[in-house]
C-alpha atoms as a PDB file:
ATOM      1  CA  UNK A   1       0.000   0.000   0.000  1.00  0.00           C
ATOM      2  CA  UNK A   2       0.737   3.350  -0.907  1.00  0.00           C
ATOM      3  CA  UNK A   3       0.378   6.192   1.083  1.00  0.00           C
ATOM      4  CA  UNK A   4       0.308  10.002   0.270  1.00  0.00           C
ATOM      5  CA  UNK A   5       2.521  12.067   2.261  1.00  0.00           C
ATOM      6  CA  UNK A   6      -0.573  13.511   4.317  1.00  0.00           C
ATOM      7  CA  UNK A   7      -1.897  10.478   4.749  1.00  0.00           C
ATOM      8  CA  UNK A   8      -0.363  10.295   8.565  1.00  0.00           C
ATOM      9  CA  UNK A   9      -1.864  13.564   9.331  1.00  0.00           C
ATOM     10  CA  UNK A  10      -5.626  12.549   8.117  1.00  0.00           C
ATOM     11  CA  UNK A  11      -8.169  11.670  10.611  1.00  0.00           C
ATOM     12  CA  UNK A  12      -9.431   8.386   9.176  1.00  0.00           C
ATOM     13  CA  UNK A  13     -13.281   8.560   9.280  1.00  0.00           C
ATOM     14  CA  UNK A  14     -15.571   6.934  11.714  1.00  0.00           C
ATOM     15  CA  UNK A  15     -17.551   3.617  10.998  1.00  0.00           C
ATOM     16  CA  UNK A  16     -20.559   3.649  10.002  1.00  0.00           C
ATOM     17  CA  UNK A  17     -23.058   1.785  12.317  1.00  0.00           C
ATOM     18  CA  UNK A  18     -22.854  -1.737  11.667  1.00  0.00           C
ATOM     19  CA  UNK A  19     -26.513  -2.452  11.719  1.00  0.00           C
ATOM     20  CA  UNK A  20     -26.746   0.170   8.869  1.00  0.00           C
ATOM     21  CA  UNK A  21     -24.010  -1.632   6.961  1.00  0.00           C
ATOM     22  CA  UNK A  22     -25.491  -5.118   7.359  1.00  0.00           C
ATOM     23  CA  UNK A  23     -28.893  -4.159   6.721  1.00  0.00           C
ATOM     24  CA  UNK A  24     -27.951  -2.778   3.031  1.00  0.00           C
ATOM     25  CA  UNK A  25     -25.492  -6.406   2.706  1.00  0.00           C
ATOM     26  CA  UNK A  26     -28.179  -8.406   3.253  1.00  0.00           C
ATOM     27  CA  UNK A  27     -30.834  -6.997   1.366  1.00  0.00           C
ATOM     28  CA  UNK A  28     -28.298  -7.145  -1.714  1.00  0.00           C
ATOM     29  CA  UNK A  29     -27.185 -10.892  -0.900  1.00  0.00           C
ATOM     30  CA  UNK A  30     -31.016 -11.841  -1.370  1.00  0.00           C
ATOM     31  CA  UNK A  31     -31.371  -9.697  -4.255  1.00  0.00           C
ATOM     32  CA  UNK A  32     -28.263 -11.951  -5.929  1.00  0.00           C
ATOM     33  CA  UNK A  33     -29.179 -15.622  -4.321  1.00  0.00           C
ATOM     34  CA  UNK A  34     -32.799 -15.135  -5.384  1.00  0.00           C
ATOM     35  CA  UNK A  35     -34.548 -18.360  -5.121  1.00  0.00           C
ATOM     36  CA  UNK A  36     -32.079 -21.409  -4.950  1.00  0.00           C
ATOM     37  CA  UNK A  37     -28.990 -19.275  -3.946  1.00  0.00           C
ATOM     38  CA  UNK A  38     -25.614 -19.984  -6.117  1.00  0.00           C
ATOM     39  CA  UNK A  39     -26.636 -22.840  -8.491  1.00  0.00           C
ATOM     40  CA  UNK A  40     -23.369 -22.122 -10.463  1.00  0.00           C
ATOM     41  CA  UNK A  41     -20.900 -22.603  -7.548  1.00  0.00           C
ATOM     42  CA  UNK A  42     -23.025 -25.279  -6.046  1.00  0.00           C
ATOM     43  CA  UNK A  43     -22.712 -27.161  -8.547  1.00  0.00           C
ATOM     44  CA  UNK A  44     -19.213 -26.868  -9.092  1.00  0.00           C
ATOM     45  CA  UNK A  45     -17.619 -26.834  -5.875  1.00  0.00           C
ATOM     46  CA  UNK A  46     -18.087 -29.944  -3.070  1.00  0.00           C
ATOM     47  CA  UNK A  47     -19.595 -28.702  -0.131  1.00  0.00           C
ATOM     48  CA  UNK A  48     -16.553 -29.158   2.012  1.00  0.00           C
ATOM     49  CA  UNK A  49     -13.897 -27.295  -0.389  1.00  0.00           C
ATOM     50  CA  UNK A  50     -11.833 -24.864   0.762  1.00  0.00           C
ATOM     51  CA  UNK A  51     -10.399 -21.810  -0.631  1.00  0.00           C
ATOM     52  CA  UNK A  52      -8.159 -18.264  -0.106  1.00  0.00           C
ATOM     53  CA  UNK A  53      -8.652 -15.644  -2.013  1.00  0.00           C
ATOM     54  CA  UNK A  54      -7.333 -12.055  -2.124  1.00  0.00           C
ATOM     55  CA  UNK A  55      -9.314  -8.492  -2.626  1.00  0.00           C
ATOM     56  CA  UNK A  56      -6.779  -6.724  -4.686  1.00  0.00           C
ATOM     57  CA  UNK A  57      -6.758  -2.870  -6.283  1.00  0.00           C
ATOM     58  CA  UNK A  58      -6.493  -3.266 -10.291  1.00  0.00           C
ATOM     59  CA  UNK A  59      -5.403   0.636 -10.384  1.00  0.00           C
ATOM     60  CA  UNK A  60      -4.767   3.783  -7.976  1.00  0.00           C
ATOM     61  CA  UNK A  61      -7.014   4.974  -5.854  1.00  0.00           C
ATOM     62  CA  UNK A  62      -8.676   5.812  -2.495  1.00  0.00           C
ATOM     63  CA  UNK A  63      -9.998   2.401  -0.541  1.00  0.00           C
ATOM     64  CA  UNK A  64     -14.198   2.447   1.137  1.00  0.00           C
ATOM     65  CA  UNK A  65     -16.773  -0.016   1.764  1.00  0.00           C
ATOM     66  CA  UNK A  66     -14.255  -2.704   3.579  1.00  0.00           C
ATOM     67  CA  UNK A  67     -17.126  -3.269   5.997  1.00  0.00           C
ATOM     68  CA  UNK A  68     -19.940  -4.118   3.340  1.00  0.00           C
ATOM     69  CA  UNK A  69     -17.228  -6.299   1.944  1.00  0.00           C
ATOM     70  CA  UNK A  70     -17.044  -8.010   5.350  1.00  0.00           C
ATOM     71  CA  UNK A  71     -20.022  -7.979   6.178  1.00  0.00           C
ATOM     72  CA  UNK A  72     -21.200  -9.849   2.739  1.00  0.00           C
ATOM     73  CA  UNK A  73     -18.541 -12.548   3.531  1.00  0.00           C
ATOM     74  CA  UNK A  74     -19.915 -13.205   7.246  1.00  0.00           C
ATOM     75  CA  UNK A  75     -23.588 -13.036   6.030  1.00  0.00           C
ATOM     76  CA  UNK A  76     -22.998 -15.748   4.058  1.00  0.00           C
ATOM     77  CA  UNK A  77     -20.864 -17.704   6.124  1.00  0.00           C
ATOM     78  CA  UNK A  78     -19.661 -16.440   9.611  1.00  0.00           C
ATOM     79  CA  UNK A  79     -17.035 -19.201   9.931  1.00  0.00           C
ATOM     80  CA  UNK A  80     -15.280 -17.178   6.737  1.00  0.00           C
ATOM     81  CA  UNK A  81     -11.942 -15.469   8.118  1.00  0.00           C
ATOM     82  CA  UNK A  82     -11.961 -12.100   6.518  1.00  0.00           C
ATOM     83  CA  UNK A  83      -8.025  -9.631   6.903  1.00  0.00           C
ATOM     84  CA  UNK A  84      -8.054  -6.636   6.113  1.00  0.00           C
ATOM     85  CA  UNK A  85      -4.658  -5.097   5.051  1.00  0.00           C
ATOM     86  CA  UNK A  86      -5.723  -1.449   5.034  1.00  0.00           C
ATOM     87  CA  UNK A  87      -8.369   1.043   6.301  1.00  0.00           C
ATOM     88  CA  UNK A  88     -11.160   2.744   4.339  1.00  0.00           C
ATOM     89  CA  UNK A  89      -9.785   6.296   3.496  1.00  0.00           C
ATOM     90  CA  UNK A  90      -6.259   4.491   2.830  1.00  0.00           C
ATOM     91  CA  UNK A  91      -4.403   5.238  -0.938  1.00  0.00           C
ATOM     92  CA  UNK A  92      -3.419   1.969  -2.760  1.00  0.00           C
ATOM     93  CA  UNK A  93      -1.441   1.788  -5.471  1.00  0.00           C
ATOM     94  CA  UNK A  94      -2.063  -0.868  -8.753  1.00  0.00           C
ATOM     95  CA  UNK A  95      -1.634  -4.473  -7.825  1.00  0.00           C
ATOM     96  CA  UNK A  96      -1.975  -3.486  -3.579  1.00  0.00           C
ATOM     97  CA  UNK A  97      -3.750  -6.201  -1.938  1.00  0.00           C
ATOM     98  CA  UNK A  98      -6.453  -4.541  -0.173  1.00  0.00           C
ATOM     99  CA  UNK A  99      -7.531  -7.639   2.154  1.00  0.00           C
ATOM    100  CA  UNK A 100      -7.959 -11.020   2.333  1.00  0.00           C
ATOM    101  CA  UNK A 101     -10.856 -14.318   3.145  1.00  0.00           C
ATOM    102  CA  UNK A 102     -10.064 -17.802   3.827  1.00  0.00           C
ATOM    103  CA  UNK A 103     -12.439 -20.801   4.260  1.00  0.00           C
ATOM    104  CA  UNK A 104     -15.312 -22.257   2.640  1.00  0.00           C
ATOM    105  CA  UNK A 105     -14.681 -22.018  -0.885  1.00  0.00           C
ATOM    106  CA  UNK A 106     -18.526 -21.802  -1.916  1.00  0.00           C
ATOM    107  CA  UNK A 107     -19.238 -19.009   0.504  1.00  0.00           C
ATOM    108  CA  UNK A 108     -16.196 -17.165  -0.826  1.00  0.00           C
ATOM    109  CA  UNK A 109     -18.207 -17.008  -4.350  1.00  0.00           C
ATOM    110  CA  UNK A 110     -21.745 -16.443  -3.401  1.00  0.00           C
ATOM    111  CA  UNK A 111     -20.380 -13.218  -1.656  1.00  0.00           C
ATOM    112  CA  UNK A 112     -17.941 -12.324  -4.124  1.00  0.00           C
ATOM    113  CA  UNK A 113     -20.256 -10.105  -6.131  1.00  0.00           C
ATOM    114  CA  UNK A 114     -21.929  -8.167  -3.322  1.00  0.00           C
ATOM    115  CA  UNK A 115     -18.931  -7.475  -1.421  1.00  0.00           C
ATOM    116  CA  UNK A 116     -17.554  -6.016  -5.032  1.00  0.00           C
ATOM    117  CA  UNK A 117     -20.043  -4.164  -5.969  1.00  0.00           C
ATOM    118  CA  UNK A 118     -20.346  -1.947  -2.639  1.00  0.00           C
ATOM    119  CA  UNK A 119     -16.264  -1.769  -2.574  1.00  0.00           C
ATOM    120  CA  UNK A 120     -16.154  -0.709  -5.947  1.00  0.00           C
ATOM    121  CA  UNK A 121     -18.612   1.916  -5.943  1.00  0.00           C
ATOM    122  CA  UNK A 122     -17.985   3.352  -2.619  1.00  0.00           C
ATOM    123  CA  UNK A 123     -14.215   3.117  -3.414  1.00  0.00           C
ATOM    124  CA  UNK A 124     -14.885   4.873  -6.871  1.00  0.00           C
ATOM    125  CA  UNK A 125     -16.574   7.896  -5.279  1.00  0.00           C
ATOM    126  CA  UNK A 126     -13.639   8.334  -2.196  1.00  0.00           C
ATOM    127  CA  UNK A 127     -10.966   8.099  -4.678  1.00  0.00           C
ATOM    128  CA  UNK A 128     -12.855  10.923  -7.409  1.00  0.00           C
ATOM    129  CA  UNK A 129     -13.511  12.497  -3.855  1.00  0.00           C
ATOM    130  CA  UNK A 130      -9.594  12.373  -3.176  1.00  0.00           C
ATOM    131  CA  UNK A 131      -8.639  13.915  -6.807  1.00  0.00           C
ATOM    132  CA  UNK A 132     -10.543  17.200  -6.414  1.00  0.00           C
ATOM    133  CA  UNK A 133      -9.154  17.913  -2.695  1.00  0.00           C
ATOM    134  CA  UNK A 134      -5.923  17.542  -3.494  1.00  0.00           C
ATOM    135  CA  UNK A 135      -6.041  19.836  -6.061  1.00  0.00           C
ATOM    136  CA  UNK A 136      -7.482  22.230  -3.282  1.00  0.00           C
ATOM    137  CA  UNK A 137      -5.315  20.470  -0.517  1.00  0.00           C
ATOM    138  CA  UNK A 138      -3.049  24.055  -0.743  1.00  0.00           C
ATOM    139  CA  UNK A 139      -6.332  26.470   0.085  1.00  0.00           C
ATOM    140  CA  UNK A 140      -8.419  26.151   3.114  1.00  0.00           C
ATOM    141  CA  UNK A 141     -11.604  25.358   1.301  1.00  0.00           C
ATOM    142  CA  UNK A 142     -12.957  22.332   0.931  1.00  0.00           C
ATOM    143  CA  UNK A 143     -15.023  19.857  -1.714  1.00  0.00           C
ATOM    144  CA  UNK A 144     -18.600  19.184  -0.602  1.00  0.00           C
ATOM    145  CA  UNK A 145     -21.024  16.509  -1.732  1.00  0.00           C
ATOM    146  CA  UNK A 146     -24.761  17.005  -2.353  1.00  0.00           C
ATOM    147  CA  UNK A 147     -27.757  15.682  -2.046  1.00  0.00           C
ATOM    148  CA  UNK A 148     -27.631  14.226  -5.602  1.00  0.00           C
ATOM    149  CA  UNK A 149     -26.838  10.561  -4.915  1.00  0.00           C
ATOM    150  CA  UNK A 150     -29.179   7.100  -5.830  1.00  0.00           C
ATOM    151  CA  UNK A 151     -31.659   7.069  -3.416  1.00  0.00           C
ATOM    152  CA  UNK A 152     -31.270   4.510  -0.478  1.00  0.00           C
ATOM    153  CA  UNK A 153     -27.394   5.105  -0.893  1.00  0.00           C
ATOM    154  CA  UNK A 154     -26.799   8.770   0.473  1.00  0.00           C
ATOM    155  CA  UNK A 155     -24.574   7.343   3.725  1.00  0.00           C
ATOM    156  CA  UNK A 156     -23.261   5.265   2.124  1.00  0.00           C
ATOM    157  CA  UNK A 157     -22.448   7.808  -0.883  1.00  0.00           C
ATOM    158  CA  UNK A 158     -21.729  10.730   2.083  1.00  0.00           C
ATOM    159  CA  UNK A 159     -18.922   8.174   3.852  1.00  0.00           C
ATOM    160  CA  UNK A 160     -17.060   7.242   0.887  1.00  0.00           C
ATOM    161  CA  UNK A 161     -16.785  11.417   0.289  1.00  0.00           C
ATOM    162  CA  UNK A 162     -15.353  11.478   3.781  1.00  0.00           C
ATOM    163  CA  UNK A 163     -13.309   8.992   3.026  1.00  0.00           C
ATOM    164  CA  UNK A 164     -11.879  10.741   0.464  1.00  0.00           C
ATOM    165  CA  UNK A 165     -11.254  13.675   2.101  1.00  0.00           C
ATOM    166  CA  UNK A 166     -14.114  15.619   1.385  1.00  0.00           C
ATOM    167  CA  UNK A 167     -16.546  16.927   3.428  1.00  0.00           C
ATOM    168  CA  UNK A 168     -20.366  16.445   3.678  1.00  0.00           C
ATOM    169  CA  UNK A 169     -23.394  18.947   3.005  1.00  0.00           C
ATOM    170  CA  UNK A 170     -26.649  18.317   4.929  1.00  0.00           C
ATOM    171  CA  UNK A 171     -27.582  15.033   4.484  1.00  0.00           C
ATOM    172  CA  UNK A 172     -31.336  15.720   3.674  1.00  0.00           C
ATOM    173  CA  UNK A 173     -33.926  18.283   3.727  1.00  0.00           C
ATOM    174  CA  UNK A 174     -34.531  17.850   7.732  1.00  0.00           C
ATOM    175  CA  UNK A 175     -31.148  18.993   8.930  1.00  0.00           C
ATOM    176  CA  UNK A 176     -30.230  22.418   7.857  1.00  0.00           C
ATOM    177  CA  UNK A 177     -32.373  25.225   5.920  1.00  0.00           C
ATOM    178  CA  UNK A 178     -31.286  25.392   2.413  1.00  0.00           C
ATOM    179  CA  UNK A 179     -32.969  28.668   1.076  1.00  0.00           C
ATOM    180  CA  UNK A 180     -32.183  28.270  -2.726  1.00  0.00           C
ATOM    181  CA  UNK A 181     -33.504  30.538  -5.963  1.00  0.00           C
ATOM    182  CA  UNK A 182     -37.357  29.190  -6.183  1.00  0.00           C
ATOM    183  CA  UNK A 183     -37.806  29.508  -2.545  1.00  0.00           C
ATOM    184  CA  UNK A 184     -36.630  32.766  -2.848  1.00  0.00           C
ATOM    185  CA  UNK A 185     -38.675  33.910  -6.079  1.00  0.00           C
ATOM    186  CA  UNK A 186     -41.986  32.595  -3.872  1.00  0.00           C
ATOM    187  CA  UNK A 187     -41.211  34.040  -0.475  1.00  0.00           C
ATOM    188  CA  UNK A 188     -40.474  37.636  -2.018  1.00  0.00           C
ATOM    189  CA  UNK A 189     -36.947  38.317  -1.755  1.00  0.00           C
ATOM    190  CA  UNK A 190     -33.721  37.028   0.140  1.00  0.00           C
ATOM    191  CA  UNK A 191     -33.868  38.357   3.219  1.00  0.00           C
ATOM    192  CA  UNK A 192     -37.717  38.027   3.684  1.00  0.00           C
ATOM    193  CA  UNK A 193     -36.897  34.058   3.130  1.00  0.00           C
ATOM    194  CA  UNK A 194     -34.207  34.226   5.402  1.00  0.00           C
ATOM    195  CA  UNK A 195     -36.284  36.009   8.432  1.00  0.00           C
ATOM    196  CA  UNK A 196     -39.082  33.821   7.571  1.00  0.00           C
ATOM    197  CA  UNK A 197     -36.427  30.358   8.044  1.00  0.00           C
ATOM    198  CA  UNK A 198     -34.734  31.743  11.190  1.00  0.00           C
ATOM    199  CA  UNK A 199     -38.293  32.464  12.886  1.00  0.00           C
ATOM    200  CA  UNK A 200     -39.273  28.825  12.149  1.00  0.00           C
ATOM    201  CA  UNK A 201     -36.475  26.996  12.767  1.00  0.00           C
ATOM    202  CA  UNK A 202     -34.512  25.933  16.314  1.00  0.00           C
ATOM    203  CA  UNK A 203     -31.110  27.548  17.395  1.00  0.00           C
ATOM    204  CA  UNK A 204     -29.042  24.575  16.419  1.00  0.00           C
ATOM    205  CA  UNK A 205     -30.678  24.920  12.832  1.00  0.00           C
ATOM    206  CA  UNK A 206     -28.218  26.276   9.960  1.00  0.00           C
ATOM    207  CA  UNK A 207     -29.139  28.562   7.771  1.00  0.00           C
ATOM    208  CA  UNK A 208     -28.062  28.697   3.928  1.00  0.00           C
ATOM    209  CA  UNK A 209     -29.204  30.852   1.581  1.00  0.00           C
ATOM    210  CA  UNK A 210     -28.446  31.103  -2.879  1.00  0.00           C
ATOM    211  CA  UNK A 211     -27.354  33.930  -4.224  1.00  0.00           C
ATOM    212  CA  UNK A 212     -26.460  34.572  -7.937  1.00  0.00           C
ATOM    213  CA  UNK A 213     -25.217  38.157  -7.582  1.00  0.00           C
ATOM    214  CA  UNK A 214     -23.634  40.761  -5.242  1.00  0.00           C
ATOM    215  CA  UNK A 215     -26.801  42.614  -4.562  1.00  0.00           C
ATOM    216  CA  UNK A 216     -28.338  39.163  -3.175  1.00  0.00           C
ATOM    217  CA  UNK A 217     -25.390  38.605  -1.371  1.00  0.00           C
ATOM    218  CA  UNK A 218     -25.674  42.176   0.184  1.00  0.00           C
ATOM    219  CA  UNK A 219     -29.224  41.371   1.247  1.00  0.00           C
ATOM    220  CA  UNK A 220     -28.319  37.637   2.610  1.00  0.00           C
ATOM    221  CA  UNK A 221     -25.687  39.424   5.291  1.00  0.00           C
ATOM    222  CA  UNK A 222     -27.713  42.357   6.111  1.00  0.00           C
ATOM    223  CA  UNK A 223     -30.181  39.815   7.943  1.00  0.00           C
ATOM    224  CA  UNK A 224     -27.158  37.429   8.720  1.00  0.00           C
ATOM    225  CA  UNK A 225     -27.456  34.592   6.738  1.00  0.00           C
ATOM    226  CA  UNK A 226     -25.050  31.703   8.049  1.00  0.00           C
ATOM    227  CA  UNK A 227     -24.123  30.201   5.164  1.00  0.00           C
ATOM    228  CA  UNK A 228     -24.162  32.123   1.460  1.00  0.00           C
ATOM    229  CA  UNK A 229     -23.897  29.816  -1.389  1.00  0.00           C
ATOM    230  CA  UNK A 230     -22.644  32.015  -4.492  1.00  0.00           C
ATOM    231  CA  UNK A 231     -24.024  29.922  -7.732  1.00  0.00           C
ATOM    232  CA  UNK A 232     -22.221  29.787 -10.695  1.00  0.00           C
ATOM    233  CA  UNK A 233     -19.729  32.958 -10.139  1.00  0.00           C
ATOM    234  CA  UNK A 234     -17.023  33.019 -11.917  1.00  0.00           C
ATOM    235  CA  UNK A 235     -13.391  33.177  -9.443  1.00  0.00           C
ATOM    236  CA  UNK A 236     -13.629  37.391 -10.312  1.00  0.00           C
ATOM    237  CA  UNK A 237     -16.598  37.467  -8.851  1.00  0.00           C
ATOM    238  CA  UNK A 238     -16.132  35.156  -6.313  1.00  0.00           C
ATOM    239  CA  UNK A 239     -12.808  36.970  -4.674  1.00  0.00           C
ATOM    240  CA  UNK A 240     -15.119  40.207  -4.610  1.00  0.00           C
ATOM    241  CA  UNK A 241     -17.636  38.574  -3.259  1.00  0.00           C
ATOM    242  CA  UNK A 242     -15.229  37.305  -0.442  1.00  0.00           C
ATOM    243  CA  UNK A 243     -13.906  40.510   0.355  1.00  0.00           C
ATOM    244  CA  UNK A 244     -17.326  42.014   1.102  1.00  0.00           C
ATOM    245  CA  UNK A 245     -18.557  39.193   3.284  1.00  0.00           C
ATOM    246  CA  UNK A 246     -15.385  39.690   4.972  1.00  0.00           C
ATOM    247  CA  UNK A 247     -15.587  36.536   7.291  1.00  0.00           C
ATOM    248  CA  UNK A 248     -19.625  37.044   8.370  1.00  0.00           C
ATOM    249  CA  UNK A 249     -20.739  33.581   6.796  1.00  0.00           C
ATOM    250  CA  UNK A 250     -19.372  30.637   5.959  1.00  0.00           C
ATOM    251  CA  UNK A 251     -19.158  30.964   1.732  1.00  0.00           C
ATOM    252  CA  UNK A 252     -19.904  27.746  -0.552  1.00  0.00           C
ATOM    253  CA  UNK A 253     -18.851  27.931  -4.060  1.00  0.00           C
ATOM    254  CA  UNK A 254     -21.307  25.615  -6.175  1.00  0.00           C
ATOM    255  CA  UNK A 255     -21.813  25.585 -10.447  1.00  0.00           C
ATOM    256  CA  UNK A 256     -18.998  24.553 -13.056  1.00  0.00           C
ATOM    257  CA  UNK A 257     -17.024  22.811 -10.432  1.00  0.00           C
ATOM    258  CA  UNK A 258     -14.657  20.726 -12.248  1.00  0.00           C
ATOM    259  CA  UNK A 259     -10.838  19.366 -12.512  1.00  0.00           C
ATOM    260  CA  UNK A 260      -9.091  22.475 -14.357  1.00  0.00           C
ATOM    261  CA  UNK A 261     -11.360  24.834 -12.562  1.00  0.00           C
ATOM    262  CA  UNK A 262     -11.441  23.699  -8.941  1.00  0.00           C
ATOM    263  CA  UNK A 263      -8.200  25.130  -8.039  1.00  0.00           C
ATOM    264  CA  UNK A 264      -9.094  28.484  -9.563  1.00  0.00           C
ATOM    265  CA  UNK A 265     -12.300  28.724  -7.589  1.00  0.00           C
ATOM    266  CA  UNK A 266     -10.746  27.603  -4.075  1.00  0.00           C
ATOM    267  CA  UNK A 267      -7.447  30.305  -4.648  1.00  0.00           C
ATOM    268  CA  UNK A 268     -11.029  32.860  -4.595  1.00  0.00           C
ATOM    269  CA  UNK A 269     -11.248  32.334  -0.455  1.00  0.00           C
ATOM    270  CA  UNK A 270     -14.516  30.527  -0.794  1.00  0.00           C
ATOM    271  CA  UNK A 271     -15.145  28.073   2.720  1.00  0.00           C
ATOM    272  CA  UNK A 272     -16.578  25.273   0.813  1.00  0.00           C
ATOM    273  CA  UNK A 273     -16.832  23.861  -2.827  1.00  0.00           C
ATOM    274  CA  UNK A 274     -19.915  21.826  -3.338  1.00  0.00           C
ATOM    275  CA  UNK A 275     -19.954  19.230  -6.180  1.00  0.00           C
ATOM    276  CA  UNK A 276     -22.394  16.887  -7.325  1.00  0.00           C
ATOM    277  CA  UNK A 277     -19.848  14.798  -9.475  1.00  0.00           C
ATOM    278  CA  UNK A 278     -18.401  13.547  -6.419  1.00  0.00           C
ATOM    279  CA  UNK A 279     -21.449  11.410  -5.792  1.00  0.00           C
ATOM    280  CA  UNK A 280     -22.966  10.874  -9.124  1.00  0.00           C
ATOM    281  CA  UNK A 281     -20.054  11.170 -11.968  1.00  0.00           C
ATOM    282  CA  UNK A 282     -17.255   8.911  -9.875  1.00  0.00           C
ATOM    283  CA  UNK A 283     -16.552   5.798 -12.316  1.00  0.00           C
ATOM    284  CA  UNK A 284     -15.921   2.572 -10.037  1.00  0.00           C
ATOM    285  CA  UNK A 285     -12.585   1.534  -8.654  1.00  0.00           C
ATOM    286  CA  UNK A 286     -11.510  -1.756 -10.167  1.00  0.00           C
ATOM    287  CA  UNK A 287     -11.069  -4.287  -7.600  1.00  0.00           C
ATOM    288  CA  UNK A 288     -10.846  -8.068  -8.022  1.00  0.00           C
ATOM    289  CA  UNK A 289     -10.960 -11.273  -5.667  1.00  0.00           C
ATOM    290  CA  UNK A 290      -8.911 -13.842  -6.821  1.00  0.00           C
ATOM    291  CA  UNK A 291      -8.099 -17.290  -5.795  1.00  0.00           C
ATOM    292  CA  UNK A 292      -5.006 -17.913  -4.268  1.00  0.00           C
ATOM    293  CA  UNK A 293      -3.788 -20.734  -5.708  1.00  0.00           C
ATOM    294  CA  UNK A 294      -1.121 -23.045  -3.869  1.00  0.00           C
END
């Protein structure tokens, strides 16, 4: 394994709960063993064979999801040994062996794909994660996810950012007022959406409002908005609209956030970059299982 040079300064992040985790597993495993579970490996492979095969990283990247692929392995057979080699939020290189199961050779199949499929994708979205902050790794602001992820998925989706060293936006619409342009076109005007959000809402409750120009951005601090999200400003724009916010709110960049553009937009002063391509444009990381064989 591969590790970047910050790698020992990086807080690894938290588990996720493990009935959350094995409640997502299992539902998958039934989804694959349908009605008469692995017909292909049971008919194969004796009962009683044996096996060891390795999780290995076919190309670069940022490692998440180990526990799903645990978890798949136990489901199906809690006798399986399964070793781990490195921690979700860890950078591999090509050919790293990322962990490895031992034991019944017909439960090592059955679970193959599941365990996959969640590494893979969770993997793929940490390590896309991982390419956009460290081109903003020399500026203090800092890639955000959305709320634009496949439905049933969004923890899942919002740990692998983590993972990658990203941080997360609300996680739905009960956790933080999100004041964006249609709420503002009905309620009448920034600030009156603003007063009417902090009125309704408890003292622990954030408040963010959109803004697509300096005037609305005026408006949002003259009632103290706590977060301003400036949509689809260019970086000119952006460092003027930093100077005259002047540290009041917290500032999240959002629109045209891409690889040659990121870097541009964090060097503005910004507090946050918010991205849904983190979540829903990450291609898989390819990961294999292989047999060992002896």
């Amino acid at each position: 394994m591969a590790n970047t040079p910050g790698d020992a300064q990086r807080a690894f992040p938290p588990s996720l709960p493990q009935m959350l985790i094995e409640g997502a597993v299992r539902a998958a495993l039934l989804e694959d063993l349908g009605r008469a579970g692995d017909i292909t490996t049971n008919a194969t492979l004796p009962e009683d064979a044996t096996a060891a095969a390795v999780l290995s990283s076919r190309e670069a990247g940022t490692i998440c999801g180990l526990g799903f692929a645990r978890a798949a392995f136990a489901l199906i057979d809690p006798s399986l040994t399964f070793t781990a080699f490195v921690k979700d939020g860890a950078r591999v290189n090509r050919g790293d062996n990322v962990a490895r199961i031992e034991g019944n050779a017909r439960a090592i199949l059955s679970a193959e794909r599941v365990a996959l499929n969640y590494l893979m994708h969770l993997s793929g979205i940490a390590s896309y994660t991982a390419k956009f902050a460290d081109l903003i790794a020399h500026t203090n602001a800092k890639v955000c996810d959305t709320r634009k992820t496949i439905p049933g998925m969004r923890a899942f989706a919002k740990y692998a950012v983590k993972c990658g060293g990203g941080a997360n936006h609300r996680f739905g619409l009960d956790d933080a007022i999100l004041i964006k342009d249609n709420h503002v076109a009905v309620a009448g005007g920034v600030a009156k959406a603003i007063l009417a959000a902090r009125a309704y809402a408890g003292h622990l409750v954030k408040i963010e409002v959109e803004v697509d120009g300096i005037h609305q951005l005026e408006e949002a601090l003259s009632v103290q908005a706590d977060v301003i999200l400036l949509d689809n400003m260019g970086p000119e724009l952006l460092e003027k609209a930093v100077k005259i916010n002047a540290g009041r709110a917290k500032l999240e960049a959002s629109g045209g956030i891409a690889f040659d553009t990121i870097k541009s937009i964090a060097e503005t002063g910004v507090d946050y970059i918010s991205t849904s391509k983190i979540t829903m444009a990450a291609p898989t990381l390819d990961i294999g299982l292989d047999i060992e064989l002896t």
